[in-house]
Structure formats: C-alpha cells, structure tokens
PDB file of N, CA and C in Angstrom:
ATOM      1  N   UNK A   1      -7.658   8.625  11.352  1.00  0.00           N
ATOM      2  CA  UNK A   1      -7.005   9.914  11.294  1.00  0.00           C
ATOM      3  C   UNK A   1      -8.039  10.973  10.980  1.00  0.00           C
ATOM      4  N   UNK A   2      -7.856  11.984  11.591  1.00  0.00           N
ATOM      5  CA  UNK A   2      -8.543  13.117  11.314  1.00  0.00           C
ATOM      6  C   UNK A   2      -8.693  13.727   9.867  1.00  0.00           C
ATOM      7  N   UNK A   3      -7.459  13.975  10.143  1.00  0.00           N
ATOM      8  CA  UNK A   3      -6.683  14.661   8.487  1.00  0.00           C
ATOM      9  C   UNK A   3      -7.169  13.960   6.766  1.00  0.00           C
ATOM     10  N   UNK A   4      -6.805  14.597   6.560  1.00  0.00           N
ATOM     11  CA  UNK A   4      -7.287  13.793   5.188  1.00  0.00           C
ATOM     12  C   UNK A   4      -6.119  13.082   4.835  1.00  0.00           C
ATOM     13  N   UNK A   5      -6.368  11.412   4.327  1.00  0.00           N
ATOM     14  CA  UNK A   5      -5.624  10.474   4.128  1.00  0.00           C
ATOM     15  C   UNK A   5      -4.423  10.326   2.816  1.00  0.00           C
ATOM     16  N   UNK A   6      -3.706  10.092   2.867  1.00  0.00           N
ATOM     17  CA  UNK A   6      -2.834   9.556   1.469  1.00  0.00           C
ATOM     18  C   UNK A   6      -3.147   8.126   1.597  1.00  0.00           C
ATOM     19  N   UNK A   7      -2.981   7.554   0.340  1.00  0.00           N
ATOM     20  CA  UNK A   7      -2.484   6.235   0.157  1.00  0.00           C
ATOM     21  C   UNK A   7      -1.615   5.829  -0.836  1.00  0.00           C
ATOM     22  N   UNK A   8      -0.549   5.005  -0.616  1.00  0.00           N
ATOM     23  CA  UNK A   8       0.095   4.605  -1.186  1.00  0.00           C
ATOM     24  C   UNK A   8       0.238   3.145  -1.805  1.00  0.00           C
ATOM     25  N   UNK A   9       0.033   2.647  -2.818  1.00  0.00           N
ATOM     26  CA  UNK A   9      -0.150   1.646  -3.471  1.00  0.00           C
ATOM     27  C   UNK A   9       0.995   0.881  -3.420  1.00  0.00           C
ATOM     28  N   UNK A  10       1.407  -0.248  -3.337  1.00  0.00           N
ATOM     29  CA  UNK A  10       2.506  -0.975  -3.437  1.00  0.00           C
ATOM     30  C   UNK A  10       2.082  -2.347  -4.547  1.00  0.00           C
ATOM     31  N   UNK A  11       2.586  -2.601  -4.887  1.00  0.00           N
ATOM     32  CA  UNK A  11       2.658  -3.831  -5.686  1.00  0.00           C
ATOM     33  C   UNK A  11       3.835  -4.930  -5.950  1.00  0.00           C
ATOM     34  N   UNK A  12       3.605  -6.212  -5.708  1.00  0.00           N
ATOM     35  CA  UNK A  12       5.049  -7.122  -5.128  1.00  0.00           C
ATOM     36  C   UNK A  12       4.889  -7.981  -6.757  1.00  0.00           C
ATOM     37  N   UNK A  13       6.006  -8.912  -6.848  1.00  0.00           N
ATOM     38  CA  UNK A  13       6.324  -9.854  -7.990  1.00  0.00           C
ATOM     39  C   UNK A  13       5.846 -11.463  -7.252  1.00  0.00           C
ATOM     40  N   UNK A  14       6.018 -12.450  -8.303  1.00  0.00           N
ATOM     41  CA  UNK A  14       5.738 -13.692  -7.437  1.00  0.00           C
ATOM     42  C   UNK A  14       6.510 -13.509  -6.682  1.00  0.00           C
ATOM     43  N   UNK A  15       7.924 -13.512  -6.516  1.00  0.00           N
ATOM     44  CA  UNK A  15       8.842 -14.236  -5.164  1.00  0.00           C
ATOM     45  C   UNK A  15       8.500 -12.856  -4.208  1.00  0.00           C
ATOM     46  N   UNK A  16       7.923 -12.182  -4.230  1.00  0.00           N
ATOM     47  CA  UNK A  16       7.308 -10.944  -2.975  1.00  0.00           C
ATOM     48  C   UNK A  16       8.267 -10.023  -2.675  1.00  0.00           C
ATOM     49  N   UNK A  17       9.143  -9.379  -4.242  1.00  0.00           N
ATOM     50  CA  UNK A  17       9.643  -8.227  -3.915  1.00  0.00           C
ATOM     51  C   UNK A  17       9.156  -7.408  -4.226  1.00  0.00           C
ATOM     52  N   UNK A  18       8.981  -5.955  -3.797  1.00  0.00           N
ATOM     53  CA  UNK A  18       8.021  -4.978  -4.100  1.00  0.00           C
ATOM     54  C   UNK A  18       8.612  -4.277  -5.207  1.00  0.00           C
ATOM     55  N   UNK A  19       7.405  -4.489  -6.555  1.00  0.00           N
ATOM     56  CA  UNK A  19       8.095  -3.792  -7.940  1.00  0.00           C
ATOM     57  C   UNK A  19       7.625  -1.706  -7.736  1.00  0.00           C
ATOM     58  N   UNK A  20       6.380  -1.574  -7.071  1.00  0.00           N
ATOM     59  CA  UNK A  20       5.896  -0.817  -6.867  1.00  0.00           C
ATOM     60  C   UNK A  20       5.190   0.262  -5.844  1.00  0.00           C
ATOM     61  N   UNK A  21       6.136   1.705  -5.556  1.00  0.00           N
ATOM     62  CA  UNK A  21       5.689   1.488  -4.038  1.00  0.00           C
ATOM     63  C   UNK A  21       5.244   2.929  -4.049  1.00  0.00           C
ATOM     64  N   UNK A  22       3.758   3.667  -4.027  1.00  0.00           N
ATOM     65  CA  UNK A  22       3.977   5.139  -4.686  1.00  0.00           C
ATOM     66  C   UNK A  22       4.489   5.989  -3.951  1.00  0.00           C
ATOM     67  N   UNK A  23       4.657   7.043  -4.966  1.00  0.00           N
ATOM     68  CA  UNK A  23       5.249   8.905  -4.187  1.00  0.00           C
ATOM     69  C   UNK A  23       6.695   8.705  -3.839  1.00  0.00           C
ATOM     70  N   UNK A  24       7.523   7.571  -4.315  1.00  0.00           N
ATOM     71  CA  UNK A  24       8.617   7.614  -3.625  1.00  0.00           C
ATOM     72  C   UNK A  24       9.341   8.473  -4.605  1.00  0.00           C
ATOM     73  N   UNK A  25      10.296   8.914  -3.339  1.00  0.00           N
ATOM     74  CA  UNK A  25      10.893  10.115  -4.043  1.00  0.00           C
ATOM     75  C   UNK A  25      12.291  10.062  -4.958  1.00  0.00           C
ATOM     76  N   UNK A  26      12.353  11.012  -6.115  1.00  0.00           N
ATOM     77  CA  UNK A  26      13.131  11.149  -6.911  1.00  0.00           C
ATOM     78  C   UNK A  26      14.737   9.926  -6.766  1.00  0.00           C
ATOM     79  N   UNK A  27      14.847   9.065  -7.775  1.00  0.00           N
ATOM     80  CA  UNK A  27      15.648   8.654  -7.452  1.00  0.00           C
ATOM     81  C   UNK A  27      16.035   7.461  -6.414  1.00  0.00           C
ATOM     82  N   UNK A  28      14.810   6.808  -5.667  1.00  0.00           N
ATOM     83  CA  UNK A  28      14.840   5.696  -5.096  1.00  0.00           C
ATOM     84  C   UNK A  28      14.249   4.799  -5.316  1.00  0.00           C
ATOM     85  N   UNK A  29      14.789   3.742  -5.633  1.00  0.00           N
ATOM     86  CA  UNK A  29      14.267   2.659  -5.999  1.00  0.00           C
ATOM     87  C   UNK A  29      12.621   2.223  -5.251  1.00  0.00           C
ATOM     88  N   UNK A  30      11.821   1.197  -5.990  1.00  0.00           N
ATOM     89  CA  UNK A  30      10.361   0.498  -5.423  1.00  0.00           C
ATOM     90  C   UNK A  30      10.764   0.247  -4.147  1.00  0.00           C
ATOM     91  N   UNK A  31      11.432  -1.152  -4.296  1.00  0.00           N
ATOM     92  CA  UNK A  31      11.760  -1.489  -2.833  1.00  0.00           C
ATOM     93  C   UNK A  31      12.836  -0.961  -1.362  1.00  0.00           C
ATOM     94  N   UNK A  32      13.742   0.185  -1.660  1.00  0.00           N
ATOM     95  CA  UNK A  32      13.899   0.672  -0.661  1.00  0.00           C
ATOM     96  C   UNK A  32      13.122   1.749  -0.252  1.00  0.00           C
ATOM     97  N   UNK A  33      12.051   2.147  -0.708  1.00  0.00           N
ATOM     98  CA  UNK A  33      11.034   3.276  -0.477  1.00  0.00           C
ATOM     99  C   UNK A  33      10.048   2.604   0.366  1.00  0.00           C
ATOM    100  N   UNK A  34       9.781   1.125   0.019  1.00  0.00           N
ATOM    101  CA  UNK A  34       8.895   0.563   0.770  1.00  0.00           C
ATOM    102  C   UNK A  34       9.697  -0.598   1.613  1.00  0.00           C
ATOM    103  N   UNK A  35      11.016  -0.410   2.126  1.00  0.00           N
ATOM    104  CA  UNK A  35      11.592  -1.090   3.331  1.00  0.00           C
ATOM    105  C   UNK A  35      11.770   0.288   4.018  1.00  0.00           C
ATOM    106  N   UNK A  36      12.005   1.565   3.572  1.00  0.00           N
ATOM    107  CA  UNK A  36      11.870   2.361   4.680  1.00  0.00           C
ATOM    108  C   UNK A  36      10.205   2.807   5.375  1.00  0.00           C
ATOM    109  N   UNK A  37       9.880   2.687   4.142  1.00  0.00           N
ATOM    110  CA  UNK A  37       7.995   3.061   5.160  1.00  0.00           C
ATOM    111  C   UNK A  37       7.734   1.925   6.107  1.00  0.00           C
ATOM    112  N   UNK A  38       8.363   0.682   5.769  1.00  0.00           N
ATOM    113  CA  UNK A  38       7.951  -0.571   6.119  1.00  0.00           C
ATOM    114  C   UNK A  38       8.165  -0.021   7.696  1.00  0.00           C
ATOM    115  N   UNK A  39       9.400   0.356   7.969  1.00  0.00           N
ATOM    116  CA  UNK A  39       9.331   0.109   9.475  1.00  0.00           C
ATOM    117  C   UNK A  39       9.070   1.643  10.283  1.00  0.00           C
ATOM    118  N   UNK A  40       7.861   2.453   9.252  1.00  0.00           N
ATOM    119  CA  UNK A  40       7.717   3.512  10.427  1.00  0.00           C
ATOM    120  C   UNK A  40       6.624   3.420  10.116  1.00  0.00           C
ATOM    121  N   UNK A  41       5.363   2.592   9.398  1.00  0.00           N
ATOM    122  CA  UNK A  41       3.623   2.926   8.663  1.00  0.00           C
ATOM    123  C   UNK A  41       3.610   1.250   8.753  1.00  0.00           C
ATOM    124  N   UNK A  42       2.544   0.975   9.344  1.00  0.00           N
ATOM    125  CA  UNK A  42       1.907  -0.019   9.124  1.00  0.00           C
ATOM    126  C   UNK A  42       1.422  -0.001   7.476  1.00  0.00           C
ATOM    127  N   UNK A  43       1.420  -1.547   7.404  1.00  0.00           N
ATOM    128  CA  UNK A  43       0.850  -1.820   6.095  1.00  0.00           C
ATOM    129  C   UNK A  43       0.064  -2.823   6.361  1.00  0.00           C
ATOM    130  N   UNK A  44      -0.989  -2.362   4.888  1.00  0.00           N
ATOM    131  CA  UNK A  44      -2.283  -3.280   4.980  1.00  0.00           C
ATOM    132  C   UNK A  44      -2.383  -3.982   3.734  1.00  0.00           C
ATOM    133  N   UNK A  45      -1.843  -5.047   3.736  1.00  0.00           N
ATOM    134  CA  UNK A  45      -1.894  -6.509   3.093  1.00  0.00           C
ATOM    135  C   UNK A  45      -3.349  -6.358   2.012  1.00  0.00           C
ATOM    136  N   UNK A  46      -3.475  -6.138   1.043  1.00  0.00           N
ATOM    137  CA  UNK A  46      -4.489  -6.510  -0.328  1.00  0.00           C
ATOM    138  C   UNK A  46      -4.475  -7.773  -0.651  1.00  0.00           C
ATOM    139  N   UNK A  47      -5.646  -8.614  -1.692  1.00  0.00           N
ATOM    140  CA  UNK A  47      -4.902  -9.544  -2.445  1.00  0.00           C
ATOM    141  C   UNK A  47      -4.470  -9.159  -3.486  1.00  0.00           C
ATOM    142  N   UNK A  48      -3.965 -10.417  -4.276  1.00  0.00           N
ATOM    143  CA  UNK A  48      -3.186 -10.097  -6.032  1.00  0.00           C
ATOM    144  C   UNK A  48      -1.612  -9.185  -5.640  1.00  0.00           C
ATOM    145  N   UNK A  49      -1.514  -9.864  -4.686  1.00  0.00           N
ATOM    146  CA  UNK A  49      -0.081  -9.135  -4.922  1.00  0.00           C
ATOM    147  C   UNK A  49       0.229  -7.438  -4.311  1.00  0.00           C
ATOM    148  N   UNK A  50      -0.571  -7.126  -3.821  1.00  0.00           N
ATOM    149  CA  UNK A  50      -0.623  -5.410  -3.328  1.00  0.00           C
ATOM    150  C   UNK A  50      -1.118  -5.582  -2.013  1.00  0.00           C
ATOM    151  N   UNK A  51      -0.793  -4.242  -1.878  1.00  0.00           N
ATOM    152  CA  UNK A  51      -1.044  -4.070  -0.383  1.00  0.00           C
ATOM    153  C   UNK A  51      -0.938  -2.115  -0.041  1.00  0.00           C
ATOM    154  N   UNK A  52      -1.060  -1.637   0.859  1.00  0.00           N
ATOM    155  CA  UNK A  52      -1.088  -0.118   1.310  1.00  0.00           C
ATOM    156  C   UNK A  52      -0.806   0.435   1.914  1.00  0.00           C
ATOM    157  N   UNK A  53      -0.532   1.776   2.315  1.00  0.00           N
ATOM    158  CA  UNK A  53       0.013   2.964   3.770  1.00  0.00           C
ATOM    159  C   UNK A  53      -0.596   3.477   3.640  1.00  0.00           C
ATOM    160  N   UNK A  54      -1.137   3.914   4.483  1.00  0.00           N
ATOM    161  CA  UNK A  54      -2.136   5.031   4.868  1.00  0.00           C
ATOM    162  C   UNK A  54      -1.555   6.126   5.864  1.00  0.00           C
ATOM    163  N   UNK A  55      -1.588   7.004   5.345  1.00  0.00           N
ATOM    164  CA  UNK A  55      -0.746   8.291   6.465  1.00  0.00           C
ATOM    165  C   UNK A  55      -1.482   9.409   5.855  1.00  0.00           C
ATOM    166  N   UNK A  56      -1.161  10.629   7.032  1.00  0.00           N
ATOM    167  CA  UNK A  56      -1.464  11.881   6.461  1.00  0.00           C
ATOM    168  C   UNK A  56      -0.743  12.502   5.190  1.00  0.00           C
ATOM    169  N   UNK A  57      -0.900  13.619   5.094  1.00  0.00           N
ATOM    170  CA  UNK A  57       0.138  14.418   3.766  1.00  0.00           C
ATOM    171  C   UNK A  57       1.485  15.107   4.646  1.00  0.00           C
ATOM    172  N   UNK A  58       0.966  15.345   5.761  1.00  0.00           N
ATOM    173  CA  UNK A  58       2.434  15.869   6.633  1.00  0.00           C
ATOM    174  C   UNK A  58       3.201  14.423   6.285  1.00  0.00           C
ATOM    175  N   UNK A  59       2.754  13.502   7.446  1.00  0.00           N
ATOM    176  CA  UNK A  59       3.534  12.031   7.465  1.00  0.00           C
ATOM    177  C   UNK A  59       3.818  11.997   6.004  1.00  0.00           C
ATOM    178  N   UNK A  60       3.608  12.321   4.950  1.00  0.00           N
ATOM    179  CA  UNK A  60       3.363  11.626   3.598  1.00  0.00           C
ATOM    180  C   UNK A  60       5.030  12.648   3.060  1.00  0.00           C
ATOM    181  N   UNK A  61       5.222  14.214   3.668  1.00  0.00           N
ATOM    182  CA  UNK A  61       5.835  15.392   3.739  1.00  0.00           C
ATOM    183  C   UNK A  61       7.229  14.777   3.887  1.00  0.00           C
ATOM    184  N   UNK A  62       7.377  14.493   4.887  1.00  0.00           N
ATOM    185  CA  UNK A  62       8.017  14.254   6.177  1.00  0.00           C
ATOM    186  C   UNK A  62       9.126  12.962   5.660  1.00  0.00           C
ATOM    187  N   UNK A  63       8.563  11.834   5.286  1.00  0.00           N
ATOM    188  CA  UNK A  63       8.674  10.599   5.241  1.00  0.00           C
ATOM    189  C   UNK A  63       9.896  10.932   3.653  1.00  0.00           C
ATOM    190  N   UNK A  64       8.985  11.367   2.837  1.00  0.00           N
ATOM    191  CA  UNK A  64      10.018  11.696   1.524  1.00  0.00           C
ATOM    192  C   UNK A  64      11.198  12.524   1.741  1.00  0.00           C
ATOM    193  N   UNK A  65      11.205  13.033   2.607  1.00  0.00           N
ATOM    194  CA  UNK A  65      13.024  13.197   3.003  1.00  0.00           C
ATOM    195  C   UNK A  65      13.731  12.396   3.637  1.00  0.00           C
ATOM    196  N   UNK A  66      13.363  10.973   3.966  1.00  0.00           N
ATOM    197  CA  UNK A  66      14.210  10.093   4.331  1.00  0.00           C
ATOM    198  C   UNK A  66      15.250  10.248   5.019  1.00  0.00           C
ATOM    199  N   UNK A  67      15.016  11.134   6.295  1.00  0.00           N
ATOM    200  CA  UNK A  67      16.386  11.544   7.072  1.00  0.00           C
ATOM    201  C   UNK A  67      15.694  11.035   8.234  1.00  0.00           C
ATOM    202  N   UNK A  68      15.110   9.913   8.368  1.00  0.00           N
ATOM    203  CA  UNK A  68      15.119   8.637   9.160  1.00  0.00           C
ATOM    204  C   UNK A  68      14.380   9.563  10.573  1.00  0.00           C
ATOM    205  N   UNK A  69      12.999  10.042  10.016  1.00  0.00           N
ATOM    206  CA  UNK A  69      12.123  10.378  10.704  1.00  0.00           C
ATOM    207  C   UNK A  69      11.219   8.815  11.345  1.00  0.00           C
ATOM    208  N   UNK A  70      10.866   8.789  12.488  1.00  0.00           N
ATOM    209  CA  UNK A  70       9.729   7.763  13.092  1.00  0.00           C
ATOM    210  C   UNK A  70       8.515   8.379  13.267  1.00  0.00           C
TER     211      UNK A  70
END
C-alpha cells in the first residue's frame, strides 16, 4: 500500500477464539470485530497465538462503521 499502514493486533486463547482484536469499535465485542474484518482484510497468521490486518486509515475509517462495507 501506498498510504501509510494501520495494524491491528489480534490475539486468540488455546481453543483459537479471538480474546483480542484492536480499534474495534465502541461496544463490540473481540471476536465479532475480528469475524467481521475476517471476511473483508486478509490476515496474517503470527506465532504465540496472534496474528494481524493491515489496511489503510480510510479502510481502518470505513470498516468501524460496520455497515457491511467490502
């Protein structure tokens, strides 16, 4: 990307639900913040349990209103 990057940190439990997913907005839980990025941002797998999104700050804008932008 051109733009300058966000990243967002996620962090899962043993059985691999996500306890931690950042910037999500006011009021939504870890893991539905990161089942909705899930299916519009690739994610990049870390070890120890984490992993990442990488998007712009628009995409980053955009995405936290959750009115089911792609």
């Amino acid at each position: 990307m051109s733009q300058a990057e966000v990243v967002l940190q996620v962090r899962y439990d043993p059985k691999g639900l996500c306890t931690f997913c950042g910037e999500a907005p006011e009021g939504v839980e870890a893991q539905a913040w990161y089942d909705y990025l899930s299916y519009r941002v690739p994610i990049h797998s870390l070890s120890g349990g984490r992993a990442a999104f990488y998007m712009t700050r628009e995409e980053l804008a955009r995405f936290r209103t959750m009115d089911g932008s792609n």
